[in-house]
Protein backbone atom coordinates (compact mmCIF):
# COMPACT_ATOMS: atom_id res chain seq x y z
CA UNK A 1 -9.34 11.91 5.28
CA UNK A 2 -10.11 7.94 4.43
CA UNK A 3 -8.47 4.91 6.19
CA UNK A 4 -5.51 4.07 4.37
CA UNK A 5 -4.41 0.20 4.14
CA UNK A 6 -1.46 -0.73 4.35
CA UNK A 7 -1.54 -1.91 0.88
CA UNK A 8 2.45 -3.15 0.58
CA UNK A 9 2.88 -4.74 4.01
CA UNK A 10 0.18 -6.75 3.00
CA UNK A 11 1.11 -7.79 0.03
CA UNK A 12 4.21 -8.56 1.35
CA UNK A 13 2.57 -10.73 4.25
CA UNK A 14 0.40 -12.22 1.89
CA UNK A 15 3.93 -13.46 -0.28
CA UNK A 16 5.29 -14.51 2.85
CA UNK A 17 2.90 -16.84 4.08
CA UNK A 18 1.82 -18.06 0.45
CA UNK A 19 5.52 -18.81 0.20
CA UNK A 20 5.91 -20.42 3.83
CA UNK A 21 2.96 -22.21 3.10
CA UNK A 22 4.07 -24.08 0.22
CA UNK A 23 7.86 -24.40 1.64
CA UNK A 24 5.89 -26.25 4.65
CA UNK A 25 4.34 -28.31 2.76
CA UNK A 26 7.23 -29.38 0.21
CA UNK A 27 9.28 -30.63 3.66
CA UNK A 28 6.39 -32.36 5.00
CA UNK A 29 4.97 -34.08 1.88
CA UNK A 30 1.63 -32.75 1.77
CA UNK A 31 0.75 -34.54 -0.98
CA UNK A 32 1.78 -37.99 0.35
CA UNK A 33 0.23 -37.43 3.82
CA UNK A 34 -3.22 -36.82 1.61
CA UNK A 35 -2.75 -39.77 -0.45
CA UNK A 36 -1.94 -42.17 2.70
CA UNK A 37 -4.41 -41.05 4.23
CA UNK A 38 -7.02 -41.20 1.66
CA UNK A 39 -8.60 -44.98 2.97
CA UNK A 40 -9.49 -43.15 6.31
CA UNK A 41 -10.37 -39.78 5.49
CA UNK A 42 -14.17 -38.27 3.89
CA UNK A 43 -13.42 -37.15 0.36
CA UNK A 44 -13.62 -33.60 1.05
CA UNK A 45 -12.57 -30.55 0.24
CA UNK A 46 -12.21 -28.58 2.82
CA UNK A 47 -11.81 -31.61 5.01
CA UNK A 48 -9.31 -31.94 7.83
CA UNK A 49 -5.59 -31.54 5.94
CA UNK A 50 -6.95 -29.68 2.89
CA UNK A 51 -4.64 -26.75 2.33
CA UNK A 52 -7.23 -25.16 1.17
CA UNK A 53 -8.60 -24.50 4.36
CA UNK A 54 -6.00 -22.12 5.20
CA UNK A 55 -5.02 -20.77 1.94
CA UNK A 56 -8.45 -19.86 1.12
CA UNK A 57 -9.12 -16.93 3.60
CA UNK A 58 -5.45 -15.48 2.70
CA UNK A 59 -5.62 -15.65 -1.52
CA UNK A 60 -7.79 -13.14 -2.18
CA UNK A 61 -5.85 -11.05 0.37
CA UNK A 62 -2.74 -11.07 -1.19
CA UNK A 63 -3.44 -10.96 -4.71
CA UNK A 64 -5.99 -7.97 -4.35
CA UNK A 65 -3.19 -6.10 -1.99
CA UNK A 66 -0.69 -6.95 -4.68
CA UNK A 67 -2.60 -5.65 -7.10
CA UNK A 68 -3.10 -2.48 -5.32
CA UNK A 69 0.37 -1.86 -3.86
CA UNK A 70 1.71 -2.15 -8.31
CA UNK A 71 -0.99 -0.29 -9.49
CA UNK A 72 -0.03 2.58 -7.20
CA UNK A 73 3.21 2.52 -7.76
CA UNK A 74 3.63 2.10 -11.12
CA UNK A 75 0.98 5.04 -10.99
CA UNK A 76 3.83 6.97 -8.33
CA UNK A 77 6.73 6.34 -10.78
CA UNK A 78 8.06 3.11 -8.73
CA UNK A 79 10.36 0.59 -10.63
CA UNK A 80 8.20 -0.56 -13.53
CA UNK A 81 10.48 -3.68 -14.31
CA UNK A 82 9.62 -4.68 -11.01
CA UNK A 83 6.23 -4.22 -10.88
CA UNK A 84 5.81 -6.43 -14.10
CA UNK A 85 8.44 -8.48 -12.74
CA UNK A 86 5.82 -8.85 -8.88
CA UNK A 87 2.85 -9.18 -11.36
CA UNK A 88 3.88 -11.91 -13.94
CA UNK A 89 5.69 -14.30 -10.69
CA UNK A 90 2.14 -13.58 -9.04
CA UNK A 91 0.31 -14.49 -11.87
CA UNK A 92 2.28 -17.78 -12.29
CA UNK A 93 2.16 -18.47 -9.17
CA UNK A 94 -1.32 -18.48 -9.00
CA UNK A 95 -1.76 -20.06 -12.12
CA UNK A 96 0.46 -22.90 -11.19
CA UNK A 97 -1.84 -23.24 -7.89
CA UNK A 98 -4.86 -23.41 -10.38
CA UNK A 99 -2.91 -26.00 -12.29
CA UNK A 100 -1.74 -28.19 -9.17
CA UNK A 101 -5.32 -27.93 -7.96
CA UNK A 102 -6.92 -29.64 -10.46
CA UNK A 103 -4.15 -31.74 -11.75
CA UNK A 104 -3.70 -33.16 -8.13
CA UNK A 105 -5.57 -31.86 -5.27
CA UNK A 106 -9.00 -32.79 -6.04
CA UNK A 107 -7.70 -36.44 -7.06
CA UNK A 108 -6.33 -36.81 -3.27
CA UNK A 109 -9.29 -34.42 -1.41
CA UNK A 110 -12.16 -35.26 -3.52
CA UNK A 111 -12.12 -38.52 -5.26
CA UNK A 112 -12.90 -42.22 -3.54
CA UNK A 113 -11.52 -44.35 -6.08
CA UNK A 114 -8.37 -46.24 -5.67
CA UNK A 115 -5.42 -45.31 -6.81
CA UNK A 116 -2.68 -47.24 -7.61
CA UNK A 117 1.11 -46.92 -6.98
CA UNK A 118 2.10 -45.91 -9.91
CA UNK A 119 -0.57 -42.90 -10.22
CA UNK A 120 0.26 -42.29 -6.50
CA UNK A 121 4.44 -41.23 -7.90
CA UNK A 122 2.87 -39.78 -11.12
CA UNK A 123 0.67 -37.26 -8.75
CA UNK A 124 3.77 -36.57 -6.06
CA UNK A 125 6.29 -35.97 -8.84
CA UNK A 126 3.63 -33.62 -10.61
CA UNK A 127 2.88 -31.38 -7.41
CA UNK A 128 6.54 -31.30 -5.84
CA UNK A 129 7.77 -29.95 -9.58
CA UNK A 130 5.13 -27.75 -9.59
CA UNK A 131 5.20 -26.44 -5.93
CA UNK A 132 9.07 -26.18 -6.79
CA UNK A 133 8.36 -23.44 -9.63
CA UNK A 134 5.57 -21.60 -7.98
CA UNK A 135 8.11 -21.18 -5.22
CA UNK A 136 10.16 -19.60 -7.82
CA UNK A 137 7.85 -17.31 -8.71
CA UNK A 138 6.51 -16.39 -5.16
CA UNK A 139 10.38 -15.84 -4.71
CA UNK A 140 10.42 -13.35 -7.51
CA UNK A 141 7.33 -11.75 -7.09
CA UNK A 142 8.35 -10.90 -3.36
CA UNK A 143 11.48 -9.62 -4.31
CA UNK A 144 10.10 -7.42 -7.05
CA UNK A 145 7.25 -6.31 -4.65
CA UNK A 146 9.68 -5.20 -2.54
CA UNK A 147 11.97 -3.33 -5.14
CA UNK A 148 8.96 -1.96 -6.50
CA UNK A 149 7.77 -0.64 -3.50
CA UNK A 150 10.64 0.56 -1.28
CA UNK A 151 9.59 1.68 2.62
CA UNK A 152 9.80 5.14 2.58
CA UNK A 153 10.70 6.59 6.32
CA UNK A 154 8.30 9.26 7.79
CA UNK A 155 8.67 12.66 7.26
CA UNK A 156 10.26 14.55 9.94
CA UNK A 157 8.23 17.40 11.20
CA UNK A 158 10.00 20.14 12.57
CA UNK A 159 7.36 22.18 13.71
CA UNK A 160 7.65 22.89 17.49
């Protein structure tokens, strides 16, 4: 008998702290903390404040145990609108990431030129619309994960 992972609970996690995450970082103004503190920071990547640094380890995490937990059970006859509803609020989620990445993230983490004010509101209003629809979608997707794959209790065994 293999190891079995616990496949859903961490997809579940993984939606939870990808959506936690991003809440976090919508209250605190990620975005604008990078961008004041761009004059006295290293243009890096994973330099101190990237998000990256601690979304990095947890993506592939949650999108492979996502993947897993609607494969098997649209494969066990779960709730198929929800598993295409978990995969398509996944999939935007993470291609709204992709899309906030490289519209603004690597401007604040990885470039050294100036910017001015005006490309400083351009660049917050961008990200906090994004990060405002891929919570949306993380929203959905978690919910659907969860209708999709319902916690099933134990079996009793009655064998004494």
């Amino acid at each position: 008998m293999g190891l079995r992972l616990p496949w859903a609970a961490l997809a579940r996690l993984g939606h939870a702290h990808w959506f936690s995450g991003n809440l976090y970082e919508a209250v605190v103004d990620v975005p604008g903390l990078l961008a004041d503190a761009r004059p006295h920071r290293e243009p890096r990547l994973l330099g101190p404040g990237s998000p990256l640094r601690y979304y990095a380890p947890a993506a592939p995490v949650t999108v492979v145990a996502t993947g897993v937990t609607l494969v098997e059970s649209w494969r066990n006859g779960g709730d198929r609108r929800a598993v295409a509803a978990s995969a398509v609020g996944t999939l935007v989620a993470a291609g709204l990431t992709g899309y906030l990445v490289k519209a603004v993230n690597l401007r604040l983490l990885r470039d050294d030129e100036p910017m001015g004010d005006d490309e400083r509101r351009r660049l917050m209003r961008t990200w906090h619309r994004g990060n405002l629809l891929r919570l949306a979608a993380l929203a959905v997707a978690a919910a659907a994960t969860r209708r999709a794959t319902p916690v099933r209790p134990r079996p009793v065994r009655l064998d004494v």
